[in-house]
PDB file of N, CA and C in Angstrom:
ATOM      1  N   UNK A   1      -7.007-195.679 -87.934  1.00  0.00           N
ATOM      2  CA  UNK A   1      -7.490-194.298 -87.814  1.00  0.00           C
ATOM      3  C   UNK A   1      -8.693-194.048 -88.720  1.00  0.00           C
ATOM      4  N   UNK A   2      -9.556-192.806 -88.303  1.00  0.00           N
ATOM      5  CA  UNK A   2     -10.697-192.306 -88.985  1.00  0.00           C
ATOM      6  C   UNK A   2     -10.218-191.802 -89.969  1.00  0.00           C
ATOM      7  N   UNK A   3      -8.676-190.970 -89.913  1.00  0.00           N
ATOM      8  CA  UNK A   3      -8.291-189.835 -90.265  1.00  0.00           C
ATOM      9  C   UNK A   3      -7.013-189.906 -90.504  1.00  0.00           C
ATOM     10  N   UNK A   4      -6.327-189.367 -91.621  1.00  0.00           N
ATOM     11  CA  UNK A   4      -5.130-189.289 -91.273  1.00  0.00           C
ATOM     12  C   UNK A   4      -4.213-187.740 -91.977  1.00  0.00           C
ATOM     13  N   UNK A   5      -3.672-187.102 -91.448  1.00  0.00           N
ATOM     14  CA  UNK A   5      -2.890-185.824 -92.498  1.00  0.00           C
ATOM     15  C   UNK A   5      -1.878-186.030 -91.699  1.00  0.00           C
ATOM     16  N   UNK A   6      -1.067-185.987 -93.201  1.00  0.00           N
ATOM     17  CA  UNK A   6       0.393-186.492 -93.360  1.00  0.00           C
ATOM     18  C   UNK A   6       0.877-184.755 -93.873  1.00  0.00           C
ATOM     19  N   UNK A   7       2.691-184.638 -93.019  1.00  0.00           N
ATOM     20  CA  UNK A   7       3.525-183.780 -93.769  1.00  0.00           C
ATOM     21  C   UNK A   7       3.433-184.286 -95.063  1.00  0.00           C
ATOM     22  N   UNK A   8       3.863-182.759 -95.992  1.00  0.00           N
ATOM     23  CA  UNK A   8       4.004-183.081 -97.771  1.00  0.00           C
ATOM     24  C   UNK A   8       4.874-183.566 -97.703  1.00  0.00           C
ATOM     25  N   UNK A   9       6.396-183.606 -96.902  1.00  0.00           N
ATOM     26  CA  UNK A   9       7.402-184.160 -97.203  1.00  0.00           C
ATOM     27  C   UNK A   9       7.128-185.603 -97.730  1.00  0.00           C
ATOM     28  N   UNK A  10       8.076-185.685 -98.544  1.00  0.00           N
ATOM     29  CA  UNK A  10       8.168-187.398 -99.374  1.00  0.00           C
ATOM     30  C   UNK A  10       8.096-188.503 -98.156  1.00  0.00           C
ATOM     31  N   UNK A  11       9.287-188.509 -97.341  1.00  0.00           N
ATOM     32  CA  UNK A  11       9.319-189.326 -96.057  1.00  0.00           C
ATOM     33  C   UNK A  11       7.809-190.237 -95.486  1.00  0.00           C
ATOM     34  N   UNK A  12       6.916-188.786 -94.979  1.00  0.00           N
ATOM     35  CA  UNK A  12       6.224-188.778 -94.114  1.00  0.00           C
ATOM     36  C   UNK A  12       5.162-189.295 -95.116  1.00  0.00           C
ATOM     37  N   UNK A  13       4.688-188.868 -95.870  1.00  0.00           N
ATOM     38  CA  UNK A  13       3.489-189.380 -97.351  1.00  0.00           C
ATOM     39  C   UNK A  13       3.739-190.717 -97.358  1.00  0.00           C
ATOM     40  N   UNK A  14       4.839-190.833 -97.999  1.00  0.00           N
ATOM     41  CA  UNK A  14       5.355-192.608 -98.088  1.00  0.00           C
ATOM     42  C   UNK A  14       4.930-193.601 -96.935  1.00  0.00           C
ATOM     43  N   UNK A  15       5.685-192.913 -95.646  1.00  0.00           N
ATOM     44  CA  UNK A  15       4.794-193.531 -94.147  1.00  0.00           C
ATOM     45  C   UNK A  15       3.661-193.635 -94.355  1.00  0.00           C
ATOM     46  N   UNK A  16       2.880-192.866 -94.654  1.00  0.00           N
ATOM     47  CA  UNK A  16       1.050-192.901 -93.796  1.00  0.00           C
ATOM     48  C   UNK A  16       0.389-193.724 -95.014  1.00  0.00           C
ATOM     49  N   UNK A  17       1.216-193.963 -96.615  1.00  0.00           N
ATOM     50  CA  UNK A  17       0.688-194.933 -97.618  1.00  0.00           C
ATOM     51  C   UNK A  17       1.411-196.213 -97.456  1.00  0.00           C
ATOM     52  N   UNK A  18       2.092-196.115 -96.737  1.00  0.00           N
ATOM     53  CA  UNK A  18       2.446-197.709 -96.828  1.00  0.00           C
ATOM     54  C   UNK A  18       2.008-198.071 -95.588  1.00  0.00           C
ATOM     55  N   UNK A  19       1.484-197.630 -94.230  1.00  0.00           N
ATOM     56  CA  UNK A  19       0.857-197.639 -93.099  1.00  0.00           C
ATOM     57  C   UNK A  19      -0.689-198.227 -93.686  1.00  0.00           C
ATOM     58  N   UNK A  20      -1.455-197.297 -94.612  1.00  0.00           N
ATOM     59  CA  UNK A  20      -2.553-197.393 -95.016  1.00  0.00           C
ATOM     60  C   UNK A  20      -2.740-198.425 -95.772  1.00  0.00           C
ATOM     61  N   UNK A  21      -1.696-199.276 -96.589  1.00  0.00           N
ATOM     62  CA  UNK A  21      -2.157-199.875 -97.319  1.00  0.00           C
ATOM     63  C   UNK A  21      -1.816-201.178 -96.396  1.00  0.00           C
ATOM     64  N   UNK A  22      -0.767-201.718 -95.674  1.00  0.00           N
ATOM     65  CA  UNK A  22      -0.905-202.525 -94.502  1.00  0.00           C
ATOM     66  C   UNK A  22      -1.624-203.028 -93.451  1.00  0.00           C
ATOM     67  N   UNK A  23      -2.636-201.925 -93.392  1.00  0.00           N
ATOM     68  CA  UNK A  23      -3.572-201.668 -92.313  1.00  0.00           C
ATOM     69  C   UNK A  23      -4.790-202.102 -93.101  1.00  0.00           C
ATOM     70  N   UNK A  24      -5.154-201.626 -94.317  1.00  0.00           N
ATOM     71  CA  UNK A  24      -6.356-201.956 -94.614  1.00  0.00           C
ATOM     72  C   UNK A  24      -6.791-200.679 -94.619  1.00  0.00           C
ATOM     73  N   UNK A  25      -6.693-199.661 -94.026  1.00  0.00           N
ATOM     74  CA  UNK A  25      -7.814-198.389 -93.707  1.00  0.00           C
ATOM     75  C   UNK A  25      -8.393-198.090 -94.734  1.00  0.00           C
ATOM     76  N   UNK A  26      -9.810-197.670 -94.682  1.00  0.00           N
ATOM     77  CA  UNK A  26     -10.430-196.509 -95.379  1.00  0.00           C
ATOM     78  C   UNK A  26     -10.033-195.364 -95.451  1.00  0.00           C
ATOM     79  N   UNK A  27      -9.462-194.755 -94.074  1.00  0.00           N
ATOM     80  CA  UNK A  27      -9.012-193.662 -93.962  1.00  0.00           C
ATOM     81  C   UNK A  27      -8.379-192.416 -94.849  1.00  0.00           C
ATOM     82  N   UNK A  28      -9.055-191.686 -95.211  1.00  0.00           N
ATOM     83  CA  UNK A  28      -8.499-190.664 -95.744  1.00  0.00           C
ATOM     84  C   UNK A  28      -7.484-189.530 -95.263  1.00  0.00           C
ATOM     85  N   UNK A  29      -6.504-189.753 -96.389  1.00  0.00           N
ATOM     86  CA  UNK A  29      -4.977-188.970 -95.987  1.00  0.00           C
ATOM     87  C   UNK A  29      -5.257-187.616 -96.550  1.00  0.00           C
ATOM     88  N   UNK A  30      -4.924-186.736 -95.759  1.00  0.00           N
ATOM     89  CA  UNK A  30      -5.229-185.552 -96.066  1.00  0.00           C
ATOM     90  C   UNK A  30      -3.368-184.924 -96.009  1.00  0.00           C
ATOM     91  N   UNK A  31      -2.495-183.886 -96.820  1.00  0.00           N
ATOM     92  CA  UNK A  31      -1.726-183.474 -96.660  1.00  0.00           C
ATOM     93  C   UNK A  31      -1.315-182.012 -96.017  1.00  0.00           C
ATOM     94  N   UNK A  32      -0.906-182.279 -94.988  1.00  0.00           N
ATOM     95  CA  UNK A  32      -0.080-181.192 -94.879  1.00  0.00           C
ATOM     96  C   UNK A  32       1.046-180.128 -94.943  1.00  0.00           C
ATOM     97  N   UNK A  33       1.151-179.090 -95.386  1.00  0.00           N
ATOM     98  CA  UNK A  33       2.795-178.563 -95.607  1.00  0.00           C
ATOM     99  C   UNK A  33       3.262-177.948 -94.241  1.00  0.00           C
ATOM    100  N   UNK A  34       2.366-177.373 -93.410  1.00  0.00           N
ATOM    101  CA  UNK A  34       2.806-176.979 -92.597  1.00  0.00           C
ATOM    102  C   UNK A  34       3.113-177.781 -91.342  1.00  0.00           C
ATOM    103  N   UNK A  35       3.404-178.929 -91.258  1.00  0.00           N
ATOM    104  CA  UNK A  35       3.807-179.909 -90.752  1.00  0.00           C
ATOM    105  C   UNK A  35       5.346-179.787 -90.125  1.00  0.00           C
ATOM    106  N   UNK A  36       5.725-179.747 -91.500  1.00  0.00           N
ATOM    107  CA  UNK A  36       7.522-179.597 -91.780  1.00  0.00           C
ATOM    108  C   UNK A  36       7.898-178.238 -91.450  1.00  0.00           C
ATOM    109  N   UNK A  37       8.621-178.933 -90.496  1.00  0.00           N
ATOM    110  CA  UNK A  37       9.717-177.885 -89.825  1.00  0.00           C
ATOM    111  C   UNK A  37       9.309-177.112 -88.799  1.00  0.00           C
ATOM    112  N   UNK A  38       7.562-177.171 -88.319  1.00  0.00           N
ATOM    113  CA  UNK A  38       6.654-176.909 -87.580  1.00  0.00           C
ATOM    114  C   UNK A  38       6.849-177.396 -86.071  1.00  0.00           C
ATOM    115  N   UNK A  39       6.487-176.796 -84.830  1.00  0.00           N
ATOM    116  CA  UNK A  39       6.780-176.874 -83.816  1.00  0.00           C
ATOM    117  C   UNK A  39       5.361-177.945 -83.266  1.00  0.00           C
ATOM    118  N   UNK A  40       5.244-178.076 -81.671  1.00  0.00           N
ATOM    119  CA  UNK A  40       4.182-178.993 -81.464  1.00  0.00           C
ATOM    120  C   UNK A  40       2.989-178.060 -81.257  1.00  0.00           C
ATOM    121  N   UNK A  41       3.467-177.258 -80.756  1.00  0.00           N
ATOM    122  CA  UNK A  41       2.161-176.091 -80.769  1.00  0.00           C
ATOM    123  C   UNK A  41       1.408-175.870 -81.505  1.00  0.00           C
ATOM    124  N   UNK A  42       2.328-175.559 -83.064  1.00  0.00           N
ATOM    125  CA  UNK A  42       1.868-175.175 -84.416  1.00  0.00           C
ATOM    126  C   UNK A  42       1.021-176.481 -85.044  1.00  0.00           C
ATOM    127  N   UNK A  43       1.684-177.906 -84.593  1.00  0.00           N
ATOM    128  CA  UNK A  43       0.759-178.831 -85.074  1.00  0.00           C
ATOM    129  C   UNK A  43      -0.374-179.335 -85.002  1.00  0.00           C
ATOM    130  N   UNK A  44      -0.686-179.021 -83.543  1.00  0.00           N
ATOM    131  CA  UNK A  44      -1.886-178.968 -82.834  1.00  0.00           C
ATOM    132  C   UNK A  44      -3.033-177.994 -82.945  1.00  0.00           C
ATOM    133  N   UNK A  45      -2.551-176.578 -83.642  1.00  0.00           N
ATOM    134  CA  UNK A  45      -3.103-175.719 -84.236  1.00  0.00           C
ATOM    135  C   UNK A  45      -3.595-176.075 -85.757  1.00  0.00           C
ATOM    136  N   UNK A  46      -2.163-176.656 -86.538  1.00  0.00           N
ATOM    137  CA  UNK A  46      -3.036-176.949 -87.516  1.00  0.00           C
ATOM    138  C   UNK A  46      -3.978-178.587 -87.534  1.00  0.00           C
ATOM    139  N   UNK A  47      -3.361-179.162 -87.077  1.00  0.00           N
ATOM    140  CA  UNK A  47      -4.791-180.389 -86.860  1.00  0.00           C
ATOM    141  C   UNK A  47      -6.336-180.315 -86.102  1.00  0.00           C
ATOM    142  N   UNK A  48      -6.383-179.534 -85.494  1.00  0.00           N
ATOM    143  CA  UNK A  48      -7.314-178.982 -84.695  1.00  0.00           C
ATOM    144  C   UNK A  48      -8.580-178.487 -85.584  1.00  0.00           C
ATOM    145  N   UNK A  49      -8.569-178.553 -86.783  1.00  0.00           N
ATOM    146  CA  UNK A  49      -9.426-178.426 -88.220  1.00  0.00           C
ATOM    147  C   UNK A  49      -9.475-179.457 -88.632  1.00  0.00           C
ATOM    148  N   UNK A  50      -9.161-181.121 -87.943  1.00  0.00           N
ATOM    149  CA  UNK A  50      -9.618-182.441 -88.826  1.00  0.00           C
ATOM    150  C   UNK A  50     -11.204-182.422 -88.583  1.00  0.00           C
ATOM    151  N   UNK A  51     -11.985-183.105 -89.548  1.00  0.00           N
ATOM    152  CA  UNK A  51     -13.341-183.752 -89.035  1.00  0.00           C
ATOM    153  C   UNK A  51     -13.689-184.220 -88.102  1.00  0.00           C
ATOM    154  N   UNK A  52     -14.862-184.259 -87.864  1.00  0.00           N
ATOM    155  CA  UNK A  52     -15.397-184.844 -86.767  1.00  0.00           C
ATOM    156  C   UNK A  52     -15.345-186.097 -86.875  1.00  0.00           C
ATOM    157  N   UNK A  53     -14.025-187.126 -86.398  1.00  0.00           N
ATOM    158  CA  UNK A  53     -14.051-188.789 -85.813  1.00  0.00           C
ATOM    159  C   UNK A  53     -13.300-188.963 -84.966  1.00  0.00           C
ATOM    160  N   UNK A  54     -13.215-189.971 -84.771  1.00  0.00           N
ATOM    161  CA  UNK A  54     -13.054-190.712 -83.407  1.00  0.00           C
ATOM    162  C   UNK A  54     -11.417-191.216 -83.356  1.00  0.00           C
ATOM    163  N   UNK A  55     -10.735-191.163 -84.229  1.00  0.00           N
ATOM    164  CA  UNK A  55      -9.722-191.402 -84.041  1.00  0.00           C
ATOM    165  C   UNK A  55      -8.644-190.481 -85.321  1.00  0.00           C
ATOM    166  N   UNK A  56      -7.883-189.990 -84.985  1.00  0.00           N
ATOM    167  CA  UNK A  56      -6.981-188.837 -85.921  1.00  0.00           C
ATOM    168  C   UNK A  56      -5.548-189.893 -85.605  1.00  0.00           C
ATOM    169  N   UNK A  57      -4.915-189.857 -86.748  1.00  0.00           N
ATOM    170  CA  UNK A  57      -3.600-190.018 -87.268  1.00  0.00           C
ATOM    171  C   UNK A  57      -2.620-188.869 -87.615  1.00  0.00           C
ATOM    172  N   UNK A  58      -1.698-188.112 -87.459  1.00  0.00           N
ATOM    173  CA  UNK A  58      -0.751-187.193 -87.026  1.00  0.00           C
ATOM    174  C   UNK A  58       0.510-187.757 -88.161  1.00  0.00           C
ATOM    175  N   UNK A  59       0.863-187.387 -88.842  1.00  0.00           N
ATOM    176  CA  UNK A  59       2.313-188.273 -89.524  1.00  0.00           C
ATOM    177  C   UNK A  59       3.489-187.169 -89.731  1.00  0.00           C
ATOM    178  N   UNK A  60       4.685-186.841 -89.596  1.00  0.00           N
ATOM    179  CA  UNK A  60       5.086-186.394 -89.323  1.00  0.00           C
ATOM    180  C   UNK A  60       6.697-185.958 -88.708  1.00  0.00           C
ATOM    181  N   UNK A  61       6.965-185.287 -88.265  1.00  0.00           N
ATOM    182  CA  UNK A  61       9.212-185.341 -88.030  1.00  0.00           C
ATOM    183  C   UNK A  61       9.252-185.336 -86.616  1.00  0.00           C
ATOM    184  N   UNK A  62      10.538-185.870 -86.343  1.00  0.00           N
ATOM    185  CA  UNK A  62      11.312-185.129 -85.475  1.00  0.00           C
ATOM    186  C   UNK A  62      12.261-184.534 -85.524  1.00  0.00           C
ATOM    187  N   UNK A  63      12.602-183.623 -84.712  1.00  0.00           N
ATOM    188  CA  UNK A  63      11.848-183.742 -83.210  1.00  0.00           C
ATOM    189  C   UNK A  63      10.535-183.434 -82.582  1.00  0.00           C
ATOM    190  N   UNK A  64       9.850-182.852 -83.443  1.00  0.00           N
ATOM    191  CA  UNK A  64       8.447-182.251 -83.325  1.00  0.00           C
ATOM    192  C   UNK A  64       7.637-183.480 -82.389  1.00  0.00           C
ATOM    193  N   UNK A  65       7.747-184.508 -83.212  1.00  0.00           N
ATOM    194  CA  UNK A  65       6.748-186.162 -82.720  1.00  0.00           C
ATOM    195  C   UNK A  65       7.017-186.284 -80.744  1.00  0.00           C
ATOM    196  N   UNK A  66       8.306-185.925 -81.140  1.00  0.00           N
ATOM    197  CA  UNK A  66       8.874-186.290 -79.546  1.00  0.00           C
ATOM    198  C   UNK A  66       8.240-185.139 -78.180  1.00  0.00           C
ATOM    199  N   UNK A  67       8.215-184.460 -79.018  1.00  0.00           N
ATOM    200  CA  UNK A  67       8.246-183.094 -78.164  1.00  0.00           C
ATOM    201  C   UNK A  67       6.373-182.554 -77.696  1.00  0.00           C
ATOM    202  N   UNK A  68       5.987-183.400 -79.144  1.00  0.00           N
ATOM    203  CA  UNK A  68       4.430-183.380 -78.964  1.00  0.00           C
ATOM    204  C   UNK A  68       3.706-184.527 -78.130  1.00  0.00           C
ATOM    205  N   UNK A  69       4.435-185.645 -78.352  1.00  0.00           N
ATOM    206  CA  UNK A  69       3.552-186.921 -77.009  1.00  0.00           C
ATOM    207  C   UNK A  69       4.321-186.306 -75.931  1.00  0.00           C
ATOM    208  N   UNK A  70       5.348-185.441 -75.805  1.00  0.00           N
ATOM    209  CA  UNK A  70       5.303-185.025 -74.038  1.00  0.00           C
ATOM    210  C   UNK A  70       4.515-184.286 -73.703  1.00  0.00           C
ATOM    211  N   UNK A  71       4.241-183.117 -74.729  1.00  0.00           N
ATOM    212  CA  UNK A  71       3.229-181.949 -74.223  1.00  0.00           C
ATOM    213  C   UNK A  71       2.059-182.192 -74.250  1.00  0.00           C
ATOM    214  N   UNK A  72       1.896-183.589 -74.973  1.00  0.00           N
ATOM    215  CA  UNK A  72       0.072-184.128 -74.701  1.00  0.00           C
ATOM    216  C   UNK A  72      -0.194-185.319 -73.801  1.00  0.00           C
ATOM    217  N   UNK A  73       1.220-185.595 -72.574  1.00  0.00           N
ATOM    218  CA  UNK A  73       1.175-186.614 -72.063  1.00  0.00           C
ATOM    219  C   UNK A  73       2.155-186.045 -71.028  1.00  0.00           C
ATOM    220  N   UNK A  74       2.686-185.287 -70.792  1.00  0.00           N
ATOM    221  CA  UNK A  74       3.827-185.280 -70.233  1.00  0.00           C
ATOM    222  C   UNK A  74       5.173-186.258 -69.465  1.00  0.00           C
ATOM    223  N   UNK A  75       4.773-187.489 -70.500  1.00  0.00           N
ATOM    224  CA  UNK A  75       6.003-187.961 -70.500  1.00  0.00           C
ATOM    225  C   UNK A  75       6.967-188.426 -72.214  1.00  0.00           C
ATOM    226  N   UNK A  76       8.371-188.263 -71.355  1.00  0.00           N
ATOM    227  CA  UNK A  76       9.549-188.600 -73.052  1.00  0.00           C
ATOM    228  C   UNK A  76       8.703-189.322 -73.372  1.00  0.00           C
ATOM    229  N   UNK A  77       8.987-189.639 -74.682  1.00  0.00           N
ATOM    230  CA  UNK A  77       8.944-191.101 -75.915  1.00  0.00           C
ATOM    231  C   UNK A  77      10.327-190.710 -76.756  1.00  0.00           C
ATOM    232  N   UNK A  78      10.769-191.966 -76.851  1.00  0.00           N
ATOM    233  CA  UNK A  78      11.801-192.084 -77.781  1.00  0.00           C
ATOM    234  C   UNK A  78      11.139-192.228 -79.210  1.00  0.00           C
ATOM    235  N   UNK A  79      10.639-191.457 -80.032  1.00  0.00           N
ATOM    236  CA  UNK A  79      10.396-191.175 -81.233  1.00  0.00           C
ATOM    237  C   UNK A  79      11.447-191.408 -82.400  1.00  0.00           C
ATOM    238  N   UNK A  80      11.368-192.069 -82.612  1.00  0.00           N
ATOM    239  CA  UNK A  80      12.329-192.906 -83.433  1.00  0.00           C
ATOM    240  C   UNK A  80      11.769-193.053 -85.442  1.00  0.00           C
ATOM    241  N   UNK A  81      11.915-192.653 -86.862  1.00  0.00           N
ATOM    242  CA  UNK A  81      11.592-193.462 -87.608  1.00  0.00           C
ATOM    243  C   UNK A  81      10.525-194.484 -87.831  1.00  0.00           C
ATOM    244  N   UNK A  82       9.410-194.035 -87.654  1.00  0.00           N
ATOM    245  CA  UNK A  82       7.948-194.969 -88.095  1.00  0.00           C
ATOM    246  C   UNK A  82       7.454-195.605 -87.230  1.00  0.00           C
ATOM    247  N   UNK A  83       7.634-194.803 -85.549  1.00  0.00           N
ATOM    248  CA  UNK A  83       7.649-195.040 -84.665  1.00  0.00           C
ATOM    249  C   UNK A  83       5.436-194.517 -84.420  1.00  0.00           C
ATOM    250  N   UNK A  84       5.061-195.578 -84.103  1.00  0.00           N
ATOM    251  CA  UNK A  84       3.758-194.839 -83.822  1.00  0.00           C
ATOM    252  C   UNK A  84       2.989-194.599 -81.993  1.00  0.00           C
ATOM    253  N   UNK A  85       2.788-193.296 -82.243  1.00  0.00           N
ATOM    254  CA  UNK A  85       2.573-193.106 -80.539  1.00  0.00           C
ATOM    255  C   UNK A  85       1.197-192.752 -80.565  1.00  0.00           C
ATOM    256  N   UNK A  86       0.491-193.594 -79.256  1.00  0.00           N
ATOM    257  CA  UNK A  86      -0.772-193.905 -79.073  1.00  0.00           C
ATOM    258  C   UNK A  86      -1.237-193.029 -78.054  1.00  0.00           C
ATOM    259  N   UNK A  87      -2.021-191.751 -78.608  1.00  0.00           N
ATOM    260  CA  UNK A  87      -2.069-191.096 -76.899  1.00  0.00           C
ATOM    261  C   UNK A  87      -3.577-190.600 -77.120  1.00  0.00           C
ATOM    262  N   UNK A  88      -4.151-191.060 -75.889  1.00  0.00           N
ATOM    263  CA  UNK A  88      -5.668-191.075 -75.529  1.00  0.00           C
ATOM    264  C   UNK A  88      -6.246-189.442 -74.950  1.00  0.00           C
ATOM    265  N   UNK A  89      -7.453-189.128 -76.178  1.00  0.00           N
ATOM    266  CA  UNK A  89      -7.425-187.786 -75.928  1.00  0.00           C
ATOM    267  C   UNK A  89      -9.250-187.484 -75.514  1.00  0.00           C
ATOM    268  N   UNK A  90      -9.514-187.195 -74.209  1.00  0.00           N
ATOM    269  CA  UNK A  90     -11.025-186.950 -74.287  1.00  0.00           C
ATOM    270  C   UNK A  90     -11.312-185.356 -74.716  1.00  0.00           C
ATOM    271  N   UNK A  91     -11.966-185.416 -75.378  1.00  0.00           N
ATOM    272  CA  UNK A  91     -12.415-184.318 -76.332  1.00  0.00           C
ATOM    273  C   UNK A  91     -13.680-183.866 -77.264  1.00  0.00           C
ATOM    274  N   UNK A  92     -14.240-182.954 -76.849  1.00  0.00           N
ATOM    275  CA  UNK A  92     -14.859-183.023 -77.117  1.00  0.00           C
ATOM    276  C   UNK A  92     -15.574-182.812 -79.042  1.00  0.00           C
ATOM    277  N   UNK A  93     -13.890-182.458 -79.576  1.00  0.00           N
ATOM    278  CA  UNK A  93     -13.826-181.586 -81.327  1.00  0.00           C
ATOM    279  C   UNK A  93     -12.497-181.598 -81.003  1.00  0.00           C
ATOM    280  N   UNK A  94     -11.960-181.877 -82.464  1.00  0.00           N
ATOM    281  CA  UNK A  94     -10.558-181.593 -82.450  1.00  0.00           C
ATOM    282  C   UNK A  94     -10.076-180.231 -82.492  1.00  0.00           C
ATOM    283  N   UNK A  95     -11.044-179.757 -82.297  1.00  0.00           N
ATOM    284  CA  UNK A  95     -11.065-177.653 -81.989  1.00  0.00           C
ATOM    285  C   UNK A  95     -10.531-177.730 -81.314  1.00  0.00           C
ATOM    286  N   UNK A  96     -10.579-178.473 -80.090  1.00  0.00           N
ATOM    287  CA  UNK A  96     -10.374-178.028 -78.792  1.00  0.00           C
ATOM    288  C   UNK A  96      -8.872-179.186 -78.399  1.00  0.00           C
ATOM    289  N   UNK A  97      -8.166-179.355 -79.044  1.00  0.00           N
ATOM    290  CA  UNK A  97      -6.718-180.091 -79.588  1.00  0.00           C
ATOM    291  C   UNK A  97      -5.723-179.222 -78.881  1.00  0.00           C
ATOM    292  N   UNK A  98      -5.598-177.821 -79.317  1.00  0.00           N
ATOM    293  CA  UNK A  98      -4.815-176.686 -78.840  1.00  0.00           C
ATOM    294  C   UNK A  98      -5.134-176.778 -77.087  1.00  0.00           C
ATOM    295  N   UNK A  99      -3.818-176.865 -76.114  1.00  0.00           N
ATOM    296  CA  UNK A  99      -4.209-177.117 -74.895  1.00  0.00           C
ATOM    297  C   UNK A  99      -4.458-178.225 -74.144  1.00  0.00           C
ATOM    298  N   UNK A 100      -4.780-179.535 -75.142  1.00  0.00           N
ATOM    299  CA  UNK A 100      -5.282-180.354 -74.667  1.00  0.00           C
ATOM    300  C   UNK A 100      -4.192-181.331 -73.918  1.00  0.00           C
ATOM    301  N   UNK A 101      -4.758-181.945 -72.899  1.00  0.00           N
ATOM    302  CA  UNK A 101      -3.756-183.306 -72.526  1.00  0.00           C
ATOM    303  C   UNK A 101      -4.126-184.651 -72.184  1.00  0.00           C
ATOM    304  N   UNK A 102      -3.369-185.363 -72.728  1.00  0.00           N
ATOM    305  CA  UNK A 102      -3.920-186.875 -72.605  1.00  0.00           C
ATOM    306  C   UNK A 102      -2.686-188.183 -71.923  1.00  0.00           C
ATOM    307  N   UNK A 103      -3.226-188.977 -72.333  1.00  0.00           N
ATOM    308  CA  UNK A 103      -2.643-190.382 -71.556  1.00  0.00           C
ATOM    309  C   UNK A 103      -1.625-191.186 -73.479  1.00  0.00           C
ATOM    310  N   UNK A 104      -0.795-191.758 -72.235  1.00  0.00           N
ATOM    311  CA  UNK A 104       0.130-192.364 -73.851  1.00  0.00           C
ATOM    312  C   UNK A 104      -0.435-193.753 -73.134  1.00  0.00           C
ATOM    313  N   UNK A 105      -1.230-194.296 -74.242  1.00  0.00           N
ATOM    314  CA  UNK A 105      -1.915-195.519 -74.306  1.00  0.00           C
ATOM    315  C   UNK A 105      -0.290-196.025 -74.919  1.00  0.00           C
ATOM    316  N   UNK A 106       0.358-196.023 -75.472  1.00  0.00           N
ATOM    317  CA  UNK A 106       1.237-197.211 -76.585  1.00  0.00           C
ATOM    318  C   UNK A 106       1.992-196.707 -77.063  1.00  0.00           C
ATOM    319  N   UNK A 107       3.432-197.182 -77.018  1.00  0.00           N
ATOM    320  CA  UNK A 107       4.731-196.727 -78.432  1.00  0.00           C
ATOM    321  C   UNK A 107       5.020-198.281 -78.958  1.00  0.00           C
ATOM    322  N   UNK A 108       4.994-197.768 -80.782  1.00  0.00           N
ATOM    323  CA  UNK A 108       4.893-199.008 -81.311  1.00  0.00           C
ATOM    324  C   UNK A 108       6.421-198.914 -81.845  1.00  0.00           C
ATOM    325  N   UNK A 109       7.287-199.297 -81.995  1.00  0.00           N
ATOM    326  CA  UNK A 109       8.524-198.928 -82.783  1.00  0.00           C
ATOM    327  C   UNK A 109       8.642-200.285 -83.657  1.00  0.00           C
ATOM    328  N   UNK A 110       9.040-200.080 -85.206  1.00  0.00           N
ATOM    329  CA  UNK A 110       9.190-201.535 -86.221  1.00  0.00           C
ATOM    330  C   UNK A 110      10.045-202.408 -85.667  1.00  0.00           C
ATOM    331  N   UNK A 111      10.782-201.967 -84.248  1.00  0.00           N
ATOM    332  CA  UNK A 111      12.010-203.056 -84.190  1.00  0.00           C
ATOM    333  C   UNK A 111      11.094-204.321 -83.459  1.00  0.00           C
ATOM    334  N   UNK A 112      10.120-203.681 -82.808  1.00  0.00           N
ATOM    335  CA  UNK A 112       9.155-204.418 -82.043  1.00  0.00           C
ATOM    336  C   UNK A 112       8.782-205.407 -83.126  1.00  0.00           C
ATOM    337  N   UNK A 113       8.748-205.304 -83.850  1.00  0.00           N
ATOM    338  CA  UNK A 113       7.858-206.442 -85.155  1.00  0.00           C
ATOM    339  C   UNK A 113       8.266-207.182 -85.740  1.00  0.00           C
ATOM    340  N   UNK A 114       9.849-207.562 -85.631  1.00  0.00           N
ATOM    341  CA  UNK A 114      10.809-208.079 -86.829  1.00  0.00           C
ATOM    342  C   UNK A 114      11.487-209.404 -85.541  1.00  0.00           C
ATOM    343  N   UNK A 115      11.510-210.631 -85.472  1.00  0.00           N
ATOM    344  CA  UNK A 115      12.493-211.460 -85.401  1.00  0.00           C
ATOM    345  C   UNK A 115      14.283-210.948 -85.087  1.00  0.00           C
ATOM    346  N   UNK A 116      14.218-210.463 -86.590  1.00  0.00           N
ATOM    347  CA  UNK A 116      15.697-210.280 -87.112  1.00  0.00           C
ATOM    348  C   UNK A 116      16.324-209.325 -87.684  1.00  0.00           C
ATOM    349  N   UNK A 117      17.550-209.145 -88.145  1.00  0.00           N
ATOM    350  CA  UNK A 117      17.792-207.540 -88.490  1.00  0.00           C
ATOM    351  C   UNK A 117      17.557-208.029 -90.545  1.00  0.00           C
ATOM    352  N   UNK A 118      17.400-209.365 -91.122  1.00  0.00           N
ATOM    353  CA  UNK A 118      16.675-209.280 -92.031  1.00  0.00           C
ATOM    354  C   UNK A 118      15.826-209.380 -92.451  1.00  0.00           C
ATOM    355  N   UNK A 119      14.782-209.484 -91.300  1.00  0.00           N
ATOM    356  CA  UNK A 119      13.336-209.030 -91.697  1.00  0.00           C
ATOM    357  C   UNK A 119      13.165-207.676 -91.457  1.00  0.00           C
ATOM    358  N   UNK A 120      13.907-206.497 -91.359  1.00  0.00           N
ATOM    359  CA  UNK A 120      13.654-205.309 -91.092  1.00  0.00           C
ATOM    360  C   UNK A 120      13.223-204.386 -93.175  1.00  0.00           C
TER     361      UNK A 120
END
């Protein structure tokens, strides 16, 4: 990601820094409070104020996660725990986020990544 704002919750922070430091990114984590406990509507309202790039990172709860790749894709995802969902948004500003709908390019889930249940 270009971008990333994370809920303040501990959980979700911890995710997007141990994401970031795995990844390599430059990306700057920006925090959010109103994240938590926040609906998909409300999230899309408040992300809709990231910078201008090309790719935004979302970090964040459920059920909110689940409920938001349907309403920006209209299909389920099983949103699961550090689960990352890939959904393709043409746009012209993340202004224009509120309303918007896109394509689910990808669900990544950690079970996908592990051999075994002790490499988890």
């Amino acid at each position: 990601p270009d971008w990333v704002i994370s809920s303040t919750a501990t959980r979700a922070r911890t995710t997007a820094a141990l994401a970031k430091s795995a990844g390599g990114w430059e990306a700057q984590v920006d925090l959010e409070p109103g994240f938590y406990g926040s609906g998909p509507h409300d999230v899309l309202e408040l992300a809709s104020g990231a910078p201008a790039v090309d790719r935004l990172m979302l970090v964040g709860h459920q059920p909110t996660w689940g409920m938001l790749a349907r309403l920006l894709t209209g299909e389920p995802v099983d949103v699961k725990t550090a689960t990352v969902t890939v959904v393709g948004l043409d746009l012209a500003s993340w202004a224009a986020l509120p309303g918007a709908s896109g394509e689910l390019l990808g669900v990544h889930q950690p079970r996908d990544h592990f051999d075994g249940p002790h490499d988890r």
